[in-house]
Protein backbone atom coordinates (compact mmCIF):
# COMPACT_ATOMS: atom_id res chain seq x y z
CA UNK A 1 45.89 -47.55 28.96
CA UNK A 2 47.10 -51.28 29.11
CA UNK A 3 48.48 -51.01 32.06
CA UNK A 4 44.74 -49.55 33.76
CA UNK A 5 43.38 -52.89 32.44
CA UNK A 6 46.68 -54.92 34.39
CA UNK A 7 45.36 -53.20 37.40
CA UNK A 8 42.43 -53.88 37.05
CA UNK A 9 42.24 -57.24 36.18
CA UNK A 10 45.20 -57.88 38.82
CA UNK A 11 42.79 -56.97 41.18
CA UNK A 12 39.64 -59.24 40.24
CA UNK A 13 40.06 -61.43 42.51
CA UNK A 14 40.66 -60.02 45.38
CA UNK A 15 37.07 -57.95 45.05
CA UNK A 16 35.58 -61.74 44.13
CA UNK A 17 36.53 -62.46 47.76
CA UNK A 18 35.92 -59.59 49.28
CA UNK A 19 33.32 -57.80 47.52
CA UNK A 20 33.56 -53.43 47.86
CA UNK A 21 33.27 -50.59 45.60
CA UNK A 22 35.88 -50.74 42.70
CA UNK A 23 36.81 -46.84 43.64
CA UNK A 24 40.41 -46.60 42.46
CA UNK A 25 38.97 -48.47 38.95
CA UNK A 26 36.17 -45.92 38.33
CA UNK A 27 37.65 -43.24 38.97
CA UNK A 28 40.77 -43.73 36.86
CA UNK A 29 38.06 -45.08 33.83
CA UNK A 30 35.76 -42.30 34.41
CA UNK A 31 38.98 -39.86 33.73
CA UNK A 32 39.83 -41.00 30.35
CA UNK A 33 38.79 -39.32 27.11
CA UNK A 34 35.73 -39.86 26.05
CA UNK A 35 35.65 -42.91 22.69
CA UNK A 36 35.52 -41.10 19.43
CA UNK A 37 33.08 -43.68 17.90
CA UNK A 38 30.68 -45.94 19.65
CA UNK A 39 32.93 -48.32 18.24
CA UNK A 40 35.30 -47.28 20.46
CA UNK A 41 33.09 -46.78 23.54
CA UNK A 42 31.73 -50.75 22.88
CA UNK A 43 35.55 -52.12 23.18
CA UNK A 44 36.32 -49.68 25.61
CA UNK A 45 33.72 -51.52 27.66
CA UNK A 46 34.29 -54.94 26.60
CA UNK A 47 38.04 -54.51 27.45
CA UNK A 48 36.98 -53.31 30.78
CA UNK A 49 34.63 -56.46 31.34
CA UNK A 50 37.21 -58.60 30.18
CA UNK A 51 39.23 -57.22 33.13
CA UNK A 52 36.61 -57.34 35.93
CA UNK A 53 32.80 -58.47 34.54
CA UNK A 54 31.73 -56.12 38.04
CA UNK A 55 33.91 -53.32 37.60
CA UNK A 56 32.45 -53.19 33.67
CA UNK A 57 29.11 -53.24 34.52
CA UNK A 58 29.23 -50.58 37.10
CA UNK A 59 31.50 -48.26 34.09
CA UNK A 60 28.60 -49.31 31.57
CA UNK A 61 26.24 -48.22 33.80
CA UNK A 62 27.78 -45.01 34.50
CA UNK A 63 28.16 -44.50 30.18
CA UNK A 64 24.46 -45.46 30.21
CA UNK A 65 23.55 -42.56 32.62
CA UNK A 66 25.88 -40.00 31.14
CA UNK A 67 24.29 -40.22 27.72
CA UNK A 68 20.80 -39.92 28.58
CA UNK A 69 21.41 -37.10 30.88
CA UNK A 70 23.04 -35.62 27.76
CA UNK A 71 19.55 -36.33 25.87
CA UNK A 72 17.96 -33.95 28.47
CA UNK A 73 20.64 -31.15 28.30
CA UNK A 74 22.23 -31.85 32.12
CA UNK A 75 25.72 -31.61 32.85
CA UNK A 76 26.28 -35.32 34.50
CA UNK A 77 29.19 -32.71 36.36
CA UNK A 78 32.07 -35.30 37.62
CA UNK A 79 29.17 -37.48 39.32
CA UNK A 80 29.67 -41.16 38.77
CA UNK A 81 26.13 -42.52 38.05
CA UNK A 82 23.60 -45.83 37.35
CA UNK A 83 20.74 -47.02 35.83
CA UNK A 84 18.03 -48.64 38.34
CA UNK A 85 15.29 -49.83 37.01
CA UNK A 86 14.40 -53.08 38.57
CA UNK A 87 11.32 -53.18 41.03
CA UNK A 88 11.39 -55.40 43.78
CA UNK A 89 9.51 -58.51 44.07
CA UNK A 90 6.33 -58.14 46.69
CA UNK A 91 7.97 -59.38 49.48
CA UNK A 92 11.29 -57.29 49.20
CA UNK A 93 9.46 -53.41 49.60
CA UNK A 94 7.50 -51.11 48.19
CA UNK A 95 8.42 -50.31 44.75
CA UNK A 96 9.85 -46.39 44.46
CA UNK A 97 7.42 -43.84 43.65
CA UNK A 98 7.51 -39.78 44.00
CA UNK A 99 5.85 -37.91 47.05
CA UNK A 100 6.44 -34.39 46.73
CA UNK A 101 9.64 -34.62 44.50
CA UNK A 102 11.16 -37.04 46.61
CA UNK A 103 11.70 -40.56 45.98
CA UNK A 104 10.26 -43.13 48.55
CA UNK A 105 9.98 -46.56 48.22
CA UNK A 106 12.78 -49.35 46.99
CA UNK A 107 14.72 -50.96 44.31
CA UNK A 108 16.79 -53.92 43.74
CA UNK A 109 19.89 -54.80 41.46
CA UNK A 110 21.53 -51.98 42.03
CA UNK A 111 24.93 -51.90 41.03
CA UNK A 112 27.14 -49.42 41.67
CA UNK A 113 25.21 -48.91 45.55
CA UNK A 114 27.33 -46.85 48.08
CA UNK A 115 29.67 -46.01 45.35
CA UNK A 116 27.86 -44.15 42.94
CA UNK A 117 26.97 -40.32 43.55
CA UNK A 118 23.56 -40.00 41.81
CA UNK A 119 21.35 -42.04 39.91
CA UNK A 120 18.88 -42.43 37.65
CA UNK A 121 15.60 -44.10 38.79
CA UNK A 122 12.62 -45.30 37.04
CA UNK A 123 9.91 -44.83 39.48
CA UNK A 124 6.63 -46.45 38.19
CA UNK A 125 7.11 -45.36 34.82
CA UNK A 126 8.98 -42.11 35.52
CA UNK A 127 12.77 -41.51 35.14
CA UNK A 128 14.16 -39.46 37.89
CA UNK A 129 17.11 -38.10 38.38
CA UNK A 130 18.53 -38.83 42.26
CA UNK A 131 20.71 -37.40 44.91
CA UNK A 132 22.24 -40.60 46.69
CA UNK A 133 23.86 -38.33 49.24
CA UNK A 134 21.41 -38.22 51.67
CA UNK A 135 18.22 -40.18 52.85
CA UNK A 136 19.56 -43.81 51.03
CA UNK A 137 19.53 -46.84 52.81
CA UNK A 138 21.81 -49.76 51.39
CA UNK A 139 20.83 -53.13 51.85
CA UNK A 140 23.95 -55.08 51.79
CA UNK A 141 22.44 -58.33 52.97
CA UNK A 142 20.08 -58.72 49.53
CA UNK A 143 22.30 -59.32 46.99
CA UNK A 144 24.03 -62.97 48.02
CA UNK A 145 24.50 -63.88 44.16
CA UNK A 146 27.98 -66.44 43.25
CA UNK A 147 27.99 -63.91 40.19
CA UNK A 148 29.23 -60.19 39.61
CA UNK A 149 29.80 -60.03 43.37
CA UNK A 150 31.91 -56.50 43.08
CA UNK A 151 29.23 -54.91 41.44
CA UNK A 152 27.58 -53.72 44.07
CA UNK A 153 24.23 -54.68 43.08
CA UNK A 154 22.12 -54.30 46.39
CA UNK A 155 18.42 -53.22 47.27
CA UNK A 156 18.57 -49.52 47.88
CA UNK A 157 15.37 -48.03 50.00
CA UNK A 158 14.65 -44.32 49.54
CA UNK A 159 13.69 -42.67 52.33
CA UNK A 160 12.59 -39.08 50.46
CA UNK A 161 15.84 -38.85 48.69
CA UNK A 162 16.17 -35.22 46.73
CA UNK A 163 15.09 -35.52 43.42
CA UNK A 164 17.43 -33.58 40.82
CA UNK A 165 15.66 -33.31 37.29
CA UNK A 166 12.98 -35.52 36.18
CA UNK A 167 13.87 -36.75 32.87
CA UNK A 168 11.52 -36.85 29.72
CA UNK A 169 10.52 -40.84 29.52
CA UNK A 170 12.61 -43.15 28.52
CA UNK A 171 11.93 -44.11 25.03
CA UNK A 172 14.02 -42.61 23.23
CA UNK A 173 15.81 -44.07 20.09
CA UNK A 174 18.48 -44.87 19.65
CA UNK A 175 19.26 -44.00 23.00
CA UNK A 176 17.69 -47.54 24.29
CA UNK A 177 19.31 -49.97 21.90
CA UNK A 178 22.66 -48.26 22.32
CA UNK A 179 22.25 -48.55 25.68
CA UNK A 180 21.29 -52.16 25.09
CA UNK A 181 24.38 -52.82 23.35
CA UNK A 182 26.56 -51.41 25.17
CA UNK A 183 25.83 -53.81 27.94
CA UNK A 184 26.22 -56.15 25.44
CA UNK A 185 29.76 -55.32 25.50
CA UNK A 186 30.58 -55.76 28.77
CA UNK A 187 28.79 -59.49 28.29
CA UNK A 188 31.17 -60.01 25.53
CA UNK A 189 34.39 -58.73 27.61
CA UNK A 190 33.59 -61.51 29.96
CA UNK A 191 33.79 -63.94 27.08
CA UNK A 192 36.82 -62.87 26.18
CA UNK A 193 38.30 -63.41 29.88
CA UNK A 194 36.81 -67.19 29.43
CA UNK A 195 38.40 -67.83 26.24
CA UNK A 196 41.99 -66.37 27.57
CA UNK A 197 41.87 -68.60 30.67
CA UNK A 198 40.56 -71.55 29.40
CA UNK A 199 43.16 -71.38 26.07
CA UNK A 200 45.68 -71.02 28.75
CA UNK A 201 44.71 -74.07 30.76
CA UNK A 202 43.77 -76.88 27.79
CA UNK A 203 46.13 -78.94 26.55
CA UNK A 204 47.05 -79.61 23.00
CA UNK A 205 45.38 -82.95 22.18
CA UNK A 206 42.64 -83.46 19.51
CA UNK A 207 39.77 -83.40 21.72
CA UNK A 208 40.53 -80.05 23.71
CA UNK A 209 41.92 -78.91 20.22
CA UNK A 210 38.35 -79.22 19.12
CA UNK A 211 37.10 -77.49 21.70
CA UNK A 212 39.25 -74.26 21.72
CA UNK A 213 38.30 -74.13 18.22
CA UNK A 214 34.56 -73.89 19.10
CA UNK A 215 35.32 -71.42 21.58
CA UNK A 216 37.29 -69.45 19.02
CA UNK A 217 34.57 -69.38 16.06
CA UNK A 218 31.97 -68.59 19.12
CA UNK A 219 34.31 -65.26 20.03
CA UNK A 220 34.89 -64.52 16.51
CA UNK A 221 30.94 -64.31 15.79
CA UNK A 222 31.03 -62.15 18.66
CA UNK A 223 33.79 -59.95 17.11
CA UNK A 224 31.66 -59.82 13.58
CA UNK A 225 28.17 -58.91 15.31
CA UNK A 226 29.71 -55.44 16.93
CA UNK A 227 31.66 -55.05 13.46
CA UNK A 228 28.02 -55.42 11.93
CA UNK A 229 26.33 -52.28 14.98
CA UNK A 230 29.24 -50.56 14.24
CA UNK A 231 27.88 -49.86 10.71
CA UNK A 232 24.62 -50.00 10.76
CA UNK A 233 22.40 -46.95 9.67
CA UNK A 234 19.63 -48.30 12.78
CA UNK A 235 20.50 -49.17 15.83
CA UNK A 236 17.06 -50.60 16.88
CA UNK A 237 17.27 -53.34 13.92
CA UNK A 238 20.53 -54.80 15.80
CA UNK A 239 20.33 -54.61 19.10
CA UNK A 240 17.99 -57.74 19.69
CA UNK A 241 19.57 -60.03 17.21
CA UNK A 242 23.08 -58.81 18.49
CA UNK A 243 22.39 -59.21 21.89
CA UNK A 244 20.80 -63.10 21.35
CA UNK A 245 23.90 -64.17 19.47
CA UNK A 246 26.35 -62.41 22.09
CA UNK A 247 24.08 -64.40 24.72
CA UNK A 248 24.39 -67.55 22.58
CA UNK A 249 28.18 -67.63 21.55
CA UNK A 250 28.71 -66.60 25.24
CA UNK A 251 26.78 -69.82 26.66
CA UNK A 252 28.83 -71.72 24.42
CA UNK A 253 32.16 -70.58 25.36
CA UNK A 254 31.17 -71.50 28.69
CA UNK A 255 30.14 -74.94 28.34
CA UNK A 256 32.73 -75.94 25.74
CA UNK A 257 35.26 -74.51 27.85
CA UNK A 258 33.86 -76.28 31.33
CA UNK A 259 33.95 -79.81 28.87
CA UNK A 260 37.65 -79.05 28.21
CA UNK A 261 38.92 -78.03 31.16
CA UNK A 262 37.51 -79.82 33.79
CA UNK A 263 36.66 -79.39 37.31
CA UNK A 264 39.82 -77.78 38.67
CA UNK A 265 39.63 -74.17 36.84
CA UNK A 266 36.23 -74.25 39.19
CA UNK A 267 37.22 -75.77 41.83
CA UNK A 268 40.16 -73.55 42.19
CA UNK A 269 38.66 -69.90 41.62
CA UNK A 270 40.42 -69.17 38.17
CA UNK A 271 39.66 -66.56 36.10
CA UNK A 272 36.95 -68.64 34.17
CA UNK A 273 35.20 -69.39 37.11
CA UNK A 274 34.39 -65.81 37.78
CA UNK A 275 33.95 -65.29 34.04
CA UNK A 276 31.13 -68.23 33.80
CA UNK A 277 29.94 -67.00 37.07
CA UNK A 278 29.74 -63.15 36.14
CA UNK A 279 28.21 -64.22 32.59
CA UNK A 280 25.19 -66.35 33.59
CA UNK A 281 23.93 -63.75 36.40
CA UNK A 282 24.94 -60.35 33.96
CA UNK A 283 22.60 -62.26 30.96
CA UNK A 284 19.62 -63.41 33.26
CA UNK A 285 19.17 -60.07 34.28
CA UNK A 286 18.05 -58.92 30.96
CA UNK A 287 14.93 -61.38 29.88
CA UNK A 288 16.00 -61.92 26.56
CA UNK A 289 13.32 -64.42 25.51
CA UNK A 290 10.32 -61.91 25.37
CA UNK A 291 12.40 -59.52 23.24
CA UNK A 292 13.21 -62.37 20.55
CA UNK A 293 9.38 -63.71 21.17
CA UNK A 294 8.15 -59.82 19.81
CA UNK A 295 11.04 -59.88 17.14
CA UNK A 296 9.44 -62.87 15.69
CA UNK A 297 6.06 -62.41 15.61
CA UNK A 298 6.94 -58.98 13.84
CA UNK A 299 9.00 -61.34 11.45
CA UNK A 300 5.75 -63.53 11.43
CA UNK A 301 3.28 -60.33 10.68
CA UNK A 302 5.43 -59.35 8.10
CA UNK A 303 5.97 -62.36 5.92
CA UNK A 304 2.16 -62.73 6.02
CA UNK A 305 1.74 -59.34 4.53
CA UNK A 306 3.81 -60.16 1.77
């Protein structure tokens, strides 16, 4: 399996450049047995991440949608699927909606677009399950982001796409907070492609000493936080706080390792570029702040109580 992640990784930069589909990647990932543990799916994922940040959120993605079709009792067949749920900002199309058990309309941050086979789709506030065969229009020309180029992540418009299954809502525990940290994982295999380049480019003096220590302890909180989920009777008690400190440790890594290093690992498209790059897009995506905001008031509500 080591050498899947050479090959990958090998071939990181190249899609950086020249952003396209990671086929041979997912389909030599989506071949392999499935974890044992969800200990074993998370560094599954984070070691894919740490490879290629795109190629592991695309594979996440495509864990993401297997499960939940599982929920529903559907065979996800050898189909290599996402999760799209983000609606597009007024100006960027109609947001998708169902006419006659098709699905009109658009949606942005897709990864995995003119790769993937089917998807699932939340389409004001139902999850659908959608043919990307036929009657899909990829819009290439949206996503123009310095981060997670080879991702894929591009508006898709609908144009009365075939509808599958449509799936019961999507609340269900712990199906959402697994789901939450496994892309979690993939932020933290990112990390780890950070801390191996920038160890590998700092020299041994007292002041980049320092800082490849910070950037060790911030990994190794990382490493103790899925040790913690791995455990833990309730998933939906973790997820938030995990996700926050992964998001913190991971903003640290970055800026103690840009201190350190210097310009040139930027200036000359290293492997922590694209890791600080990948990072900072992959986290804003997912609006942590409002989740930690609810997470304390309920802290707040219940300390009163007492």
């Amino acid at each position: 399996m080591n050498g899947l992640f050479d090959e990958i990784a090998a071939n990181a930069a190249t899609l950086d450049a020249s952003p396209e589909f990671p086929t041979a990647a997912m389909a030599a990932l989506t071949k392999l047995d499935t974890p044992d543990t969800r200990k074993d799916e998370w560094e599954l994922v984070r070691r894919v991440a740490k490879a290629d940040g795109s190629v592991g959120r695309i594979f996440e993605g495509h864990l993401n949608g297997v499960e939940r079709l599982k929920l529903d009792g559907i065979d996800p067949e050898d189909h290599w699927l996402g999760v799209w749920g983000a609606d597009p900002a007024p100006n960027e199309g109609e947001p998708a909606h169902i006419v006659d058990n098709e699905l009109h309309g658009t949606k942005v941050f897709c990864s995995g677009a003119g790769g993937l086979t089917r998807a699932l789709v939340i389409a004001k506030g139902t999850l659908v399950y959608v043919d990307l065969s036929h009657n899909v229009e990829i819009d290439k020309s949206w996503y123009r982001g310095g981060g997670m180029r080879a991702s894929e992540s591009h508006r898709v418009n609908f144009e009365g796409a075939r509808i599958v299954a449509t799936l019961s809502p999507l609340t269900q525990e712990p199906y959402l907070s697994g789901d939450a940290i496994r892309t979690a994982a993939a932020w933290a295999g990112i990390v780890d492609s950070a801390v191996e380049s920038a160890l590998a480019q700092l020299k041994d003096d007292d002041l980049r000493a320092h800082a490849a220590g910070r950037l060790v302890v911030a990994q190794q909180t990382i490493d103790r936080w899925f040790e913690y989920a791995a455990i833990a009777d309730d998933l939906t008690k973790v997820s938030i706080p995990l996700r926050q400190a992964v998001a913190e440790a991971g903003a640290t890594v970055m800026t103690e390792a840009a201190r350190a290093t210097g310009s040139r690992p930027f200036a000359t498209g290293t492997a922590l570029d694209r890791a600080r790059r990948d990072f900072e897009l992959f986290v804003l995506q997912h609006r942590l702040d409002p989740l930690v905001t609810r997470l304390g008031r309920e802290r707040i509500e219940s300390a009163r109580v007492v």
